[in-house]
Protein backbone atom coordinates (compact mmCIF):
# COMPACT_ATOMS: atom_id res chain seq x y z
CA UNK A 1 182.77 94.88 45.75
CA UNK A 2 180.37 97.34 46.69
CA UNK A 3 181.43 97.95 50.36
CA UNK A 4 185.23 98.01 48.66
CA UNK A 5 184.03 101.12 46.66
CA UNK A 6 182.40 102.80 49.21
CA UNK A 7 185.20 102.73 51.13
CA UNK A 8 187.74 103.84 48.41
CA UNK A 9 185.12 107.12 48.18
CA UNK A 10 185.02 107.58 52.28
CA UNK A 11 188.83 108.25 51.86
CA UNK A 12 188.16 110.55 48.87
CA UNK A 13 186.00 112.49 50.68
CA UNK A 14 187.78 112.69 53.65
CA UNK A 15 191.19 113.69 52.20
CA UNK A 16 189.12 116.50 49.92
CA UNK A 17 187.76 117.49 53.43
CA UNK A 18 191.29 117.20 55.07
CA UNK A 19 192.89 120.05 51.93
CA UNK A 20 189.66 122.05 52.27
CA UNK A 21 189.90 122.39 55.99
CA UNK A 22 193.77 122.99 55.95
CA UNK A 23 192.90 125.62 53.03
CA UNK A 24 190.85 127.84 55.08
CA UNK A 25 193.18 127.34 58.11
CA UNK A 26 196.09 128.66 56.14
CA UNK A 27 193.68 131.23 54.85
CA UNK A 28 193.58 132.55 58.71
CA UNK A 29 196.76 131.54 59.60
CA UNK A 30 199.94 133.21 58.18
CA UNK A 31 202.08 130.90 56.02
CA UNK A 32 204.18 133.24 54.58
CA UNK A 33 206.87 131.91 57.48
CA UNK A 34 205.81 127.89 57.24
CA UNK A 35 207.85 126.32 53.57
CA UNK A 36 205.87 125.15 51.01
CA UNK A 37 207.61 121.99 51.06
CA UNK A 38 206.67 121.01 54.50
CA UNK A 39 203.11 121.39 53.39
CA UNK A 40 203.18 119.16 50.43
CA UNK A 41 205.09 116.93 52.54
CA UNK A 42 202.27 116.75 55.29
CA UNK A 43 199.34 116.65 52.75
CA UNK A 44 201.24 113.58 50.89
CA UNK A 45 201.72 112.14 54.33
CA UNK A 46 198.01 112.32 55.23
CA UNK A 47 196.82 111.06 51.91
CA UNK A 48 199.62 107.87 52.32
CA UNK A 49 198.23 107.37 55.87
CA UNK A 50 194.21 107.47 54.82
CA UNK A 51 195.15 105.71 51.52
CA UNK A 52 197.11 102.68 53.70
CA UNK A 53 194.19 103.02 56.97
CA UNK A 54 191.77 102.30 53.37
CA UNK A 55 193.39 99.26 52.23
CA UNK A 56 193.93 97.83 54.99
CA UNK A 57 189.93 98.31 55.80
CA UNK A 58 189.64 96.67 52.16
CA UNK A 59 191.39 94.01 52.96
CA UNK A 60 190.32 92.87 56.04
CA UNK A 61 186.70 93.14 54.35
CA UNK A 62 187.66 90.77 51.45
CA UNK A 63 189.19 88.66 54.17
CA UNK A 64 185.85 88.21 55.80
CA UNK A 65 183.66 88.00 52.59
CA UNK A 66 186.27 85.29 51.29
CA UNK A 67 185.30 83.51 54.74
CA UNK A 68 181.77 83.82 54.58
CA UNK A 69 181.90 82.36 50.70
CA UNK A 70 184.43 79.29 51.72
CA UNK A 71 181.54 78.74 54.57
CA UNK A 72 178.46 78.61 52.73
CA UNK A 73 180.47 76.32 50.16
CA UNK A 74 181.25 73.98 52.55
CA UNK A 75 177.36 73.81 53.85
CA UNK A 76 176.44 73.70 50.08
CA UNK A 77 178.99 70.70 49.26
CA UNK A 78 177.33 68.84 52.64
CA UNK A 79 173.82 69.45 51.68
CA UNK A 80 174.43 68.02 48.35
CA UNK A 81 176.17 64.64 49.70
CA UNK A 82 172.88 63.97 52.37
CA UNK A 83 170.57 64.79 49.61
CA UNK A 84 172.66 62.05 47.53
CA UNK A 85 172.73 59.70 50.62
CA UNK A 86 169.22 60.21 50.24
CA UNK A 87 169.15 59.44 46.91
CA UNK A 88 170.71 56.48 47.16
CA UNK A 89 168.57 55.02 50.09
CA UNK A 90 165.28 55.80 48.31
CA UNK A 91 166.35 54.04 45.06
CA UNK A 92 167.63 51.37 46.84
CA UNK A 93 164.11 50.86 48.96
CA UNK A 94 162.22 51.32 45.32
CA UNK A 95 163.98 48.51 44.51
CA UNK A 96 163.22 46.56 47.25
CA UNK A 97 159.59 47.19 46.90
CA UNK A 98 159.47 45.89 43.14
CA UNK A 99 161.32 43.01 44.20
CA UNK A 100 158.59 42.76 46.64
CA UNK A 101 155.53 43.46 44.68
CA UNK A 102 156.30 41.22 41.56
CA UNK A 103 157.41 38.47 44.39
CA UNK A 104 153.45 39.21 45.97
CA UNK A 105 151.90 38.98 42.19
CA UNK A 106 153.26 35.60 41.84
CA UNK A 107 152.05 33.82 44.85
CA UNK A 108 148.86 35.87 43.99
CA UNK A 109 149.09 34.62 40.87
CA UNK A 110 149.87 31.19 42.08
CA UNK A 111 147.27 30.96 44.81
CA UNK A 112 144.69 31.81 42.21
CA UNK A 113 145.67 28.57 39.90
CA UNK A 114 145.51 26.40 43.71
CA UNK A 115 142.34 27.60 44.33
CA UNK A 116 140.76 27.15 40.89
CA UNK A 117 142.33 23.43 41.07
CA UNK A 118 140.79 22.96 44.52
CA UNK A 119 137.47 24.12 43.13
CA UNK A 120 137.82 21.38 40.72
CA UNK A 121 139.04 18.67 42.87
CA UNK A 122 135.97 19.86 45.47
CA UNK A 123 133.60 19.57 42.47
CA UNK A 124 135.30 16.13 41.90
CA UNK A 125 134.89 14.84 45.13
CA UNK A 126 131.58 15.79 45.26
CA UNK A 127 130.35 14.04 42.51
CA UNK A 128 131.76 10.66 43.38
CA UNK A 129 130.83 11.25 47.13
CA UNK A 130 127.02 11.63 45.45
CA UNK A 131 127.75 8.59 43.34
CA UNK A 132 129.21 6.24 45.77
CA UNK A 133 126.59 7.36 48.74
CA UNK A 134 123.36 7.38 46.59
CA UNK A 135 122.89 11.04 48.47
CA UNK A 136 122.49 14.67 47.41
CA UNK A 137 124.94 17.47 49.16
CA UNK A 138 121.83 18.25 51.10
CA UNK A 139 120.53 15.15 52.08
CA UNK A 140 123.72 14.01 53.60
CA UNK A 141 123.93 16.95 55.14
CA UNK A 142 120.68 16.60 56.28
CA UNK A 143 121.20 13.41 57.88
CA UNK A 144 124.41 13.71 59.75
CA UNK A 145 122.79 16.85 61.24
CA UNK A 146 120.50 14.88 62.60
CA UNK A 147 123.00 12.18 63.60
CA UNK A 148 124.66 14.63 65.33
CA UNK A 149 121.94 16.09 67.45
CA UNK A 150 120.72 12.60 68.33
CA UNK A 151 124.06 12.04 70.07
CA UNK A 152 124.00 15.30 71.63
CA UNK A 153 120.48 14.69 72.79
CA UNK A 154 121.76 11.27 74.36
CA UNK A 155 124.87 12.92 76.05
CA UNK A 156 122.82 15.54 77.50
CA UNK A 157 119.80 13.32 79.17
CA UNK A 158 122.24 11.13 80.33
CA UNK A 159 124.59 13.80 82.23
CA UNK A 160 121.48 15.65 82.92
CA UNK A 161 119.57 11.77 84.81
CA UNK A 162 123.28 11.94 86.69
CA UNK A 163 122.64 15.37 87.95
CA UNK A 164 119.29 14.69 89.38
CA UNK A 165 120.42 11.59 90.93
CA UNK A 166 123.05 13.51 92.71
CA UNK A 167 120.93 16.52 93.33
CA UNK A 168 117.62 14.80 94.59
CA UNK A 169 119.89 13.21 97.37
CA UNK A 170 120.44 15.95 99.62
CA UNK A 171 118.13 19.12 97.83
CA UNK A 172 115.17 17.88 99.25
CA UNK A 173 116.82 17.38 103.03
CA UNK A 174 118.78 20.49 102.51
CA UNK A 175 115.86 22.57 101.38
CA UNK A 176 113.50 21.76 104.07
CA UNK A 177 116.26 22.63 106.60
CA UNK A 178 116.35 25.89 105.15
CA UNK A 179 112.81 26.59 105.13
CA UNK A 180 112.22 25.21 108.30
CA UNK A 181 115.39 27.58 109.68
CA UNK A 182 114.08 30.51 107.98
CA UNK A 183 110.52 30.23 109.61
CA UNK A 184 111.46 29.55 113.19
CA UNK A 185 114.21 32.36 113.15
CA UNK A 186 111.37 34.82 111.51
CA UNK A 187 107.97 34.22 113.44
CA UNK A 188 105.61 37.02 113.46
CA UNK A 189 102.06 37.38 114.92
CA UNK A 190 99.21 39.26 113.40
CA UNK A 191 95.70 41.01 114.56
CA UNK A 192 93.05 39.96 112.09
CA UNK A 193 91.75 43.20 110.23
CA UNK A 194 88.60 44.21 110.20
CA UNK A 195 86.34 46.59 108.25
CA UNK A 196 85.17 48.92 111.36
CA UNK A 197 86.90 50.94 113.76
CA UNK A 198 84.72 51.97 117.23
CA UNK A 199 85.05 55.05 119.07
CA UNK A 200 83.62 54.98 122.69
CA UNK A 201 81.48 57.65 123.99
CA UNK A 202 80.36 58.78 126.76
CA UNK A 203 76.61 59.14 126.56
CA UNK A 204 74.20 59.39 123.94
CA UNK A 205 74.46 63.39 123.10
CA UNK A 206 77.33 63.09 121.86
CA UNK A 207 76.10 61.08 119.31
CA UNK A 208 73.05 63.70 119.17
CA UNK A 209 75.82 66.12 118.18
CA UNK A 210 77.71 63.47 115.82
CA UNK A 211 74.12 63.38 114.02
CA UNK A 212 73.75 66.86 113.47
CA UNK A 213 70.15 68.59 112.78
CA UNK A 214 68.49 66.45 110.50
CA UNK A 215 71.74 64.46 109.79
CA UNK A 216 73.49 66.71 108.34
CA UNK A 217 76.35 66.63 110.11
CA UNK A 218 76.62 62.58 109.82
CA UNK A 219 75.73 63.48 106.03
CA UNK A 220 78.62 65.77 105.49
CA UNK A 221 81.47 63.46 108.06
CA UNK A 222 80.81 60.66 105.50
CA UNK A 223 80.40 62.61 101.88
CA UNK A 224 84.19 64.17 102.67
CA UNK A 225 85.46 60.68 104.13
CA UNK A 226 83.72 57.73 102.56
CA UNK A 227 82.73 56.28 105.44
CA UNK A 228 80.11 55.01 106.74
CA UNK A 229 78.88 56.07 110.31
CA UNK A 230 76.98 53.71 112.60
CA UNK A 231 75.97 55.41 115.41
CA UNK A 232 72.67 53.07 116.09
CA UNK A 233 74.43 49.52 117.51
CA UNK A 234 75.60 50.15 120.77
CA UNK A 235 74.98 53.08 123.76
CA UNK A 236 78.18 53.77 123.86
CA UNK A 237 80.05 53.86 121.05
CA UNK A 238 80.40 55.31 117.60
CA UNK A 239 81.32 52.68 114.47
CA UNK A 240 83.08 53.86 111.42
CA UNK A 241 83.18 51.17 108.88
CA UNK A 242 84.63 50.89 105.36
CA UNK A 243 86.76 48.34 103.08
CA UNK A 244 89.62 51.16 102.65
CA UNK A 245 91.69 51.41 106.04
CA UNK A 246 93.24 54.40 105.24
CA UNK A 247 89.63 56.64 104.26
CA UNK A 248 88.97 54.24 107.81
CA UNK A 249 91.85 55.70 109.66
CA UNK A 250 91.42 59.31 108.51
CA UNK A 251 87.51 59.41 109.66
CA UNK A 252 88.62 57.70 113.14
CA UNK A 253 91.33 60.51 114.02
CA UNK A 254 89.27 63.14 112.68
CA UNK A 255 85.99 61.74 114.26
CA UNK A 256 88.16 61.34 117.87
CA UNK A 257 89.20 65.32 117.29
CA UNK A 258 85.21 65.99 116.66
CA UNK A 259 84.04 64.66 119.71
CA UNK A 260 86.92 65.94 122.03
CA UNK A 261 86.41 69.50 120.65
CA UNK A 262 82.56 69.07 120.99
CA UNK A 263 81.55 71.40 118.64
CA UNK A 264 80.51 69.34 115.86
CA UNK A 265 79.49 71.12 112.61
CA UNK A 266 79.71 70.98 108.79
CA UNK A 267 82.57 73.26 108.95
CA UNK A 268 84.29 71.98 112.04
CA UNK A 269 83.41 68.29 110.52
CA UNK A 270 85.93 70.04 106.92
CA UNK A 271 88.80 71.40 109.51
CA UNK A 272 89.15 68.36 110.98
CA UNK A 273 89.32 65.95 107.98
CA UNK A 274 92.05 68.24 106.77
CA UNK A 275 93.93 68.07 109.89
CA UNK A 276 93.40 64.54 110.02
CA UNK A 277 94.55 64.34 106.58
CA UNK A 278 97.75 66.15 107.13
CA UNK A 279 98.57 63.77 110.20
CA UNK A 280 97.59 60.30 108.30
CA UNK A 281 100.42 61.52 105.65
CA UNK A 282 103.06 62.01 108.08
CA UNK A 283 102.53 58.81 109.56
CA UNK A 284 102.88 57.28 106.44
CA UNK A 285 105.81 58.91 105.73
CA UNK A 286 107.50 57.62 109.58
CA UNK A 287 105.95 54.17 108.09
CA UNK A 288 107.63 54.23 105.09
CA UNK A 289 111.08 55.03 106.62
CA UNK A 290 110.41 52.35 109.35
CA UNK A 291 110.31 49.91 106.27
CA UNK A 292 113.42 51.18 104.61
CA UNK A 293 115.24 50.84 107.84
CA UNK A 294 113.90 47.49 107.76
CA UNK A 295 115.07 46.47 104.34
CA UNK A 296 118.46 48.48 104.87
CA UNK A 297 118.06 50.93 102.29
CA UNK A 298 118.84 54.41 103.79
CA UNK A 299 118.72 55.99 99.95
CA UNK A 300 115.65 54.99 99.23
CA UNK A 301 113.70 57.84 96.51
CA UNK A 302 111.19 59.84 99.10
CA UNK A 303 107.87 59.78 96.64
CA UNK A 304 109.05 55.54 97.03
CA UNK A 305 109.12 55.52 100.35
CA UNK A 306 105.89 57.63 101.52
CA UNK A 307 104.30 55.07 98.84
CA UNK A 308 105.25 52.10 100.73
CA UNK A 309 104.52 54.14 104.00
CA UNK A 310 100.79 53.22 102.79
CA UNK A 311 101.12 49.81 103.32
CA UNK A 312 100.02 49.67 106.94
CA UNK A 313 96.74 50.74 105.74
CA UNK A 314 96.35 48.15 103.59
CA UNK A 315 95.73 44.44 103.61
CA UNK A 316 96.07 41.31 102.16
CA UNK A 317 93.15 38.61 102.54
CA UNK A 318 93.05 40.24 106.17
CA UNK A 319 96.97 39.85 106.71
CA UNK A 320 97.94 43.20 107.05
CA UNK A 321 100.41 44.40 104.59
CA UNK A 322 102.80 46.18 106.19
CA UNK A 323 103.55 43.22 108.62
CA UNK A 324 103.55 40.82 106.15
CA UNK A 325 106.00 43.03 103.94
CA UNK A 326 108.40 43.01 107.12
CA UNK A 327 108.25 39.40 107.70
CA UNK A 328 109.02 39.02 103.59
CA UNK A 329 112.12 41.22 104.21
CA UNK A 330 113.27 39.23 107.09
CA UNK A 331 112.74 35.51 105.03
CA UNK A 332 114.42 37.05 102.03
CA UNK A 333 117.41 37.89 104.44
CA UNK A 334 117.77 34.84 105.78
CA UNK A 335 117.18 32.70 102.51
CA UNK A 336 119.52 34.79 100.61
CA UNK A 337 122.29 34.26 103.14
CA UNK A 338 121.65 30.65 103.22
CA UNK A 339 121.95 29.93 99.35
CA UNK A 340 124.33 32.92 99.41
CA UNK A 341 122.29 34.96 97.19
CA UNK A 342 122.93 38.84 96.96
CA UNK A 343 121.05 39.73 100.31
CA UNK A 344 120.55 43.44 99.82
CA UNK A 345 118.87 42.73 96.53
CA UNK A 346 116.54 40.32 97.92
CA UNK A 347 115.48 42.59 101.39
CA UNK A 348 115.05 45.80 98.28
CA UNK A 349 112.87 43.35 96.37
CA UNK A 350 111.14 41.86 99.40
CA UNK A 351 110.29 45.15 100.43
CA UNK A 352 108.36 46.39 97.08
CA UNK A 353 107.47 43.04 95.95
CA UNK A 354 103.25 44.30 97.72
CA UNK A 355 103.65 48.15 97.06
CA UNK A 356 101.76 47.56 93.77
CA UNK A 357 98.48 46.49 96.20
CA UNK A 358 98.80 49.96 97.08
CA UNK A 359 97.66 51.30 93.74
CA UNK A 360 95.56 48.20 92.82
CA UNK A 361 92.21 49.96 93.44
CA UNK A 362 93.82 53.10 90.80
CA UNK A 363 95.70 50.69 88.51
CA UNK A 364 93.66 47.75 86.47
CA UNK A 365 96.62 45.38 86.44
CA UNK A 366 97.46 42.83 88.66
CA UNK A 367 99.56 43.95 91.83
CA UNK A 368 102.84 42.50 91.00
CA UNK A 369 102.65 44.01 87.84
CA UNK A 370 102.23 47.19 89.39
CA UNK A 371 104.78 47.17 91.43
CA UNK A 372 107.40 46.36 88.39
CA UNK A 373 105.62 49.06 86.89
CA UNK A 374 106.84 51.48 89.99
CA UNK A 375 109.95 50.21 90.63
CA UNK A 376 110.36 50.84 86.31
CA UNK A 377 109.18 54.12 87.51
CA UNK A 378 111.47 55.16 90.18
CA UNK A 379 114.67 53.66 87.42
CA UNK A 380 115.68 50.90 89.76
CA UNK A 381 117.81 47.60 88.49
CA UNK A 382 116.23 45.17 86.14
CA UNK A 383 117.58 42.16 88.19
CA UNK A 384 115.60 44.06 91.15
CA UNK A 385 112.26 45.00 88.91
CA UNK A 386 112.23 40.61 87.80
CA UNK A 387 112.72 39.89 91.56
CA UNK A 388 109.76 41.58 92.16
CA UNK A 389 107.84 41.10 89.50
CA UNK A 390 108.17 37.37 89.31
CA UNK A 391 106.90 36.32 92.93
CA UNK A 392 103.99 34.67 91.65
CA UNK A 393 106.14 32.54 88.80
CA UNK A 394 103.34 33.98 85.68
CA UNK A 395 106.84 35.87 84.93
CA UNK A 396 110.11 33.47 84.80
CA UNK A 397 112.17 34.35 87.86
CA UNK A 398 115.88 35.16 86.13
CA UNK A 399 118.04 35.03 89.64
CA UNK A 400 117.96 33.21 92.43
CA UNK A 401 116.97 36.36 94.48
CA UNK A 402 113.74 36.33 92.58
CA UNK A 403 113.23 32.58 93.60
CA UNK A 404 114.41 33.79 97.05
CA UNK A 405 111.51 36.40 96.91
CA UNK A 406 108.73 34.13 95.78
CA UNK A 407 109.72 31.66 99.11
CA UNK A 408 109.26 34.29 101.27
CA UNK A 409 106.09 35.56 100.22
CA UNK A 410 104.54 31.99 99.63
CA UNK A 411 106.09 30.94 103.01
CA UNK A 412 104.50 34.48 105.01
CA UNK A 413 101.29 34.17 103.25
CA UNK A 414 100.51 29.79 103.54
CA UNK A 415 101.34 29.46 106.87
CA UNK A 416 98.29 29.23 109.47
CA UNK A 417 96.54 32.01 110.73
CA UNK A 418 98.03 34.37 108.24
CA UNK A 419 95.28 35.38 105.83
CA UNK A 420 91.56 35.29 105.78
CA UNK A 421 89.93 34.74 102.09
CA UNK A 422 86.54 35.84 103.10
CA UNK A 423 87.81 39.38 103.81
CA UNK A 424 89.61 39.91 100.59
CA UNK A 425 86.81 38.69 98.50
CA UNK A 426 84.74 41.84 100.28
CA UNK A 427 88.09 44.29 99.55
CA UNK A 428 87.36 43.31 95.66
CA UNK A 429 83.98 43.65 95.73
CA UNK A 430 83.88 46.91 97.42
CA UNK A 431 86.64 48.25 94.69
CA UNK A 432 84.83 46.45 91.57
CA UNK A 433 82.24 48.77 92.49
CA UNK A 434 83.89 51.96 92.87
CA UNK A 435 86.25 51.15 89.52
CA UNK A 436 82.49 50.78 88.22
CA UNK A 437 81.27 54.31 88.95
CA UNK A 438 84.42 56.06 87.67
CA UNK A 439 84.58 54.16 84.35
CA UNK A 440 81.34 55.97 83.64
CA UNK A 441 82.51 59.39 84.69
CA UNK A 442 85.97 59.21 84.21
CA UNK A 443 86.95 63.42 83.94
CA UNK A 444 83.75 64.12 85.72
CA UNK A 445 84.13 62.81 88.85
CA UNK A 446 86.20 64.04 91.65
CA UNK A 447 85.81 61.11 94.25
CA UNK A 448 83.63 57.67 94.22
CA UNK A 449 82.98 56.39 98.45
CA UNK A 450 81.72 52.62 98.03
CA UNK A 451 79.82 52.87 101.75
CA UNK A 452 77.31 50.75 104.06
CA UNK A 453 79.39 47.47 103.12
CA UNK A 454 78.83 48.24 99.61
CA UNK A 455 75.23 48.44 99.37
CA UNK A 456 75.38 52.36 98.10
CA UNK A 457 78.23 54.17 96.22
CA UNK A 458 78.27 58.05 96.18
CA UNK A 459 79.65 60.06 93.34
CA UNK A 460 81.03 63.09 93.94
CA UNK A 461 81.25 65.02 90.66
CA UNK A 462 82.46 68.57 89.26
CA UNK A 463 79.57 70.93 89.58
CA UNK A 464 80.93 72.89 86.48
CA UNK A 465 81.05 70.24 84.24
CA UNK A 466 77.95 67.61 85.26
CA UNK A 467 74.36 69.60 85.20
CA UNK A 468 71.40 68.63 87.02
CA UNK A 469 69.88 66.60 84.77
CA UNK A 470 73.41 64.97 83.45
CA UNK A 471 73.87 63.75 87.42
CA UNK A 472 70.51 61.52 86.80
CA UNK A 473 71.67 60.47 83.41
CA UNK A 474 75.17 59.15 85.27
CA UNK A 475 73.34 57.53 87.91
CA UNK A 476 71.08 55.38 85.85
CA UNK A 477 74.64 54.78 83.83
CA UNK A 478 76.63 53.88 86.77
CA UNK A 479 73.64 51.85 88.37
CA UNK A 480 73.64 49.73 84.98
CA UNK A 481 77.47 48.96 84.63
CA UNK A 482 77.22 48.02 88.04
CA UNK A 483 74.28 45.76 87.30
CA UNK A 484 76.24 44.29 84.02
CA UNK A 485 80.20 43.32 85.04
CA UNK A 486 79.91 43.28 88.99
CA UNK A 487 78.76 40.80 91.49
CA UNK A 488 76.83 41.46 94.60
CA UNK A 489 74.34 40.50 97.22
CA UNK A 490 71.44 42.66 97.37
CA UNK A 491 71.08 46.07 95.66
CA UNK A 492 73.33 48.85 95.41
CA UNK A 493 72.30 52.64 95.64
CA UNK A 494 73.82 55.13 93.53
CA UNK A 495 73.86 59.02 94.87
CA UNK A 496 75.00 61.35 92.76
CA UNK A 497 76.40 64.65 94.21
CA UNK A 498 76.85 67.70 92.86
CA UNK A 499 77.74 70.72 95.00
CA UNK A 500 78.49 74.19 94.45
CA UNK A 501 79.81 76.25 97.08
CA UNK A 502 79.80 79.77 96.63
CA UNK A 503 82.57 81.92 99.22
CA UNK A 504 83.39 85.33 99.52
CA UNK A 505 85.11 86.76 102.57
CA UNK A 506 83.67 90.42 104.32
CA UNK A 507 86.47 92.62 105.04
């Protein structure tokens, strides 16, 4: 209606403009010659034309507005018959659903009054159960338990008597061919250890020089090795002797640099342990991957492997440990094939099953404890940590690589020839004595040599934290713990050291 009257006022106002505009024309223009009548005529015919161009604007406009309404009816009259579709649907799934529900509360209903009648015929029962049997709920429950388990009992010894009868008939023959196999495809010869190492020299100034001026140089080779020196046994040749092979080995390559130098003081004697020192760890480290080639384990964590590296300079009742840990790898391998165990498993156990006697003499705990303890360490597998921790059987083997591991070691270790008891019993005396001396110092001490076969042990202690007089007090201390929880033949010395150096360079 609105756009109707705005349109009816756009033709006002443009017929008002048409008369003004012709007004002024004329006003210009001379008229006098154009009739009156033809004027009129024209204005009347403009305001017909603008008057019918109008209406017919109007109309088309209601046209379209008519449209529009009949539209938006039609939507409207739609909308209303979904939402009563809708309508319909819901009531009739409301419906449904109380049909449902009071159909639910009845078998509720009736399921309650079942199970209040089976609580009374249970009670029933019971009672005359009790009365004819003579027996309480328990008591009868009692004794067909144990009915029960007496036939289960039966069942099971007598399927476990046939297993045994069909096991012991060929495990025994099979087993010995497998252990026999294993040992004549893995056969491996070994140098009995000893504790001394000999260096040959050429005549007797060299060991002048070895001595030193009043000893001292002997006195300062074995206060930074732990070795002993014996320089007094044969013309020719220098001994080094102690129970540790590796302090051994690093006083025999830095004793051979010594003498080849020839000039042989306390300083020199420093420089050369060092350097000696430096080579013994790379060596362990080639050792160590010479192992884990050996077990097959090119991954193998490097702190792990320059630990087992150490094994060549160690021993076990004068088997030495690095050969025996080979010849364990090589049994587990072919036991674990045989019996179709999980053969990289049993080589990774076989080869850490002895690192633990590596850290024995540090670690009060014994060795395959330890080396649980380092593979729990290094975050290996637990079926790996029980193969090696279980080689000895004080811990229940849980696979049958762990049983795998425990043949190999007990079949390298019992054979002939292998191991020497005599020689072990010294290792552990030797170390009870040095674990003696550092109980007592514990913080104090920076290194404990057990030396001349155990008969003295020298304590090397911090300067700034043991006085004078404390060094006596901890040698009368050390000399009675070793006196109270160690055995020995003999006596043992105790030497307490305490050095201070004092360095300053000139420029």
């Amino acid at each position: 209606m609105e756009t109707v009257l705005f349109v009816l006022l756009t033709a006002i106002v443009s017929t008002v403009t048409v008369v003004l505009v012709l007004k002024y024309a004329f006003h210009w223009v001379k008229v006098d010659n154009i009739p009156e009548k033809d004027i009129e005529e024209a204005a009347k015919k403009l305001m017909k034309e603008k008057f019918e161009s109008a209406e017919q604007e109007i109309g088309e406009m209601k046209e379209k507005e008519e449209n529009r309404i009949k539209q938006m009816r039609r939507e409207s009259t739609e909308h209303e018959g979904l939402l009563i579709e809708r309508e319909k649907k819901l009531n009739r799934r409301s419906k449904i659903l109380d049909e449902k529900t009071e159909d639910i509360e009845q078998k509720e209903s009736s399921l309650k009054e079942g199970l209040k009648r089976l609580e009374t015929n249970r009670a029933q029962l019971k009672k005359e159960l009790e009365k004819i049997s003579g027996l309480s709920r328990e008591e009868a429950k009692e004794r067909l338990m144990k009915e029960v388990d007496k036939d289960l009992v039966e069942y099971e010894a007598k399927k476990i008597r046939q297993a045994q009868k069909n096991i012991e008939v060929i495990a025994e023959e099979e087993a010995q061919k497998i252990l026999v196999e294993s040992m004549q495809r893995v056969a491996t010869d070994y140098v009995a250890e000893t504790t001394t190492k000999v260096i040959k020299v050429e005549d007797d100034k060299v060991k002048g020089r070895v001595i030193g001026r009043e000893g001292r140089n002997i006195r300062a080779f074995e206060q930074l090795t732990g070795v002993d020196i014996i320089v007094d046994e044969s013309p020719d040749s220098i001994g080094l002797s102690s129970f540790d092979p590796l302090r051994r080995e690093i006083a025999y390559v830095a004793m051979t640099k010594l003498i080849a130098d020839g000039r042989i003081h306390p300083g020199s004697i420093e420089d050369a342990v060092k350097r000696a020192k430096n080579e013994i760890s790379k060596e362990i480290k080639k050792n160590g991957q010479i192992l884990a080639d050996e077990a097959n384990w090119p991954d193998i964590d490097l702190g792990l492997m320059k630990l087992v590296g150490k094994m060549k300079y160690r021993s076990s009742y004068g088997q030495s440990l690095m050969q025996h840990t080979i010849e364990v790898i090589r049994l587990a391998e072919v036991l674990a094939s045989e019996i179709g165990a999980d053969v990289q498993l049993a080589k990774r156990a076989a080869l850490l099953h002895d690192v633990g006697k590596v850290l024995s003499h540090k670690v009060d705990s014994p060795h395959h404890h330890i080396s649980g303890q380092v593979a729990r360490k290094y975050g290996l597998d637990e079926k790996l940590i029980n193969a090696i921790e279980a080689h000895h059987l004080d811990i229940d083997p849980q696979t049958p690589e762990a049983v795998v591991i425990y043949l190999a070691d007990a079949i390298s270790g019992s054979r002939p020839g292998a191991r020497k008891d005599s020689y072990e019993q010294y290792i552990q005396r030797i170390e009870g004595i040095e674990k003696a001396a550092k109980e007592v110092g514990k913080d104090k001490i920076e290194e404990v040599y057990a030396i001349k076969a155990g008969r003295e042990v020298r304590v090397i202690v911090k300067p700034l934290l043991v006085s004078d007089d404390d060094a006596k007090v901890m040698a009368k201390d050390i000399a009675e713990e070793i006196e109270k929880n160690q055995s020995y033949p003999g006596n043992v010395e105790v030497t307490v050291i305490r050095e201070i150096r004092a360095i300053d360079v000139a420029k």
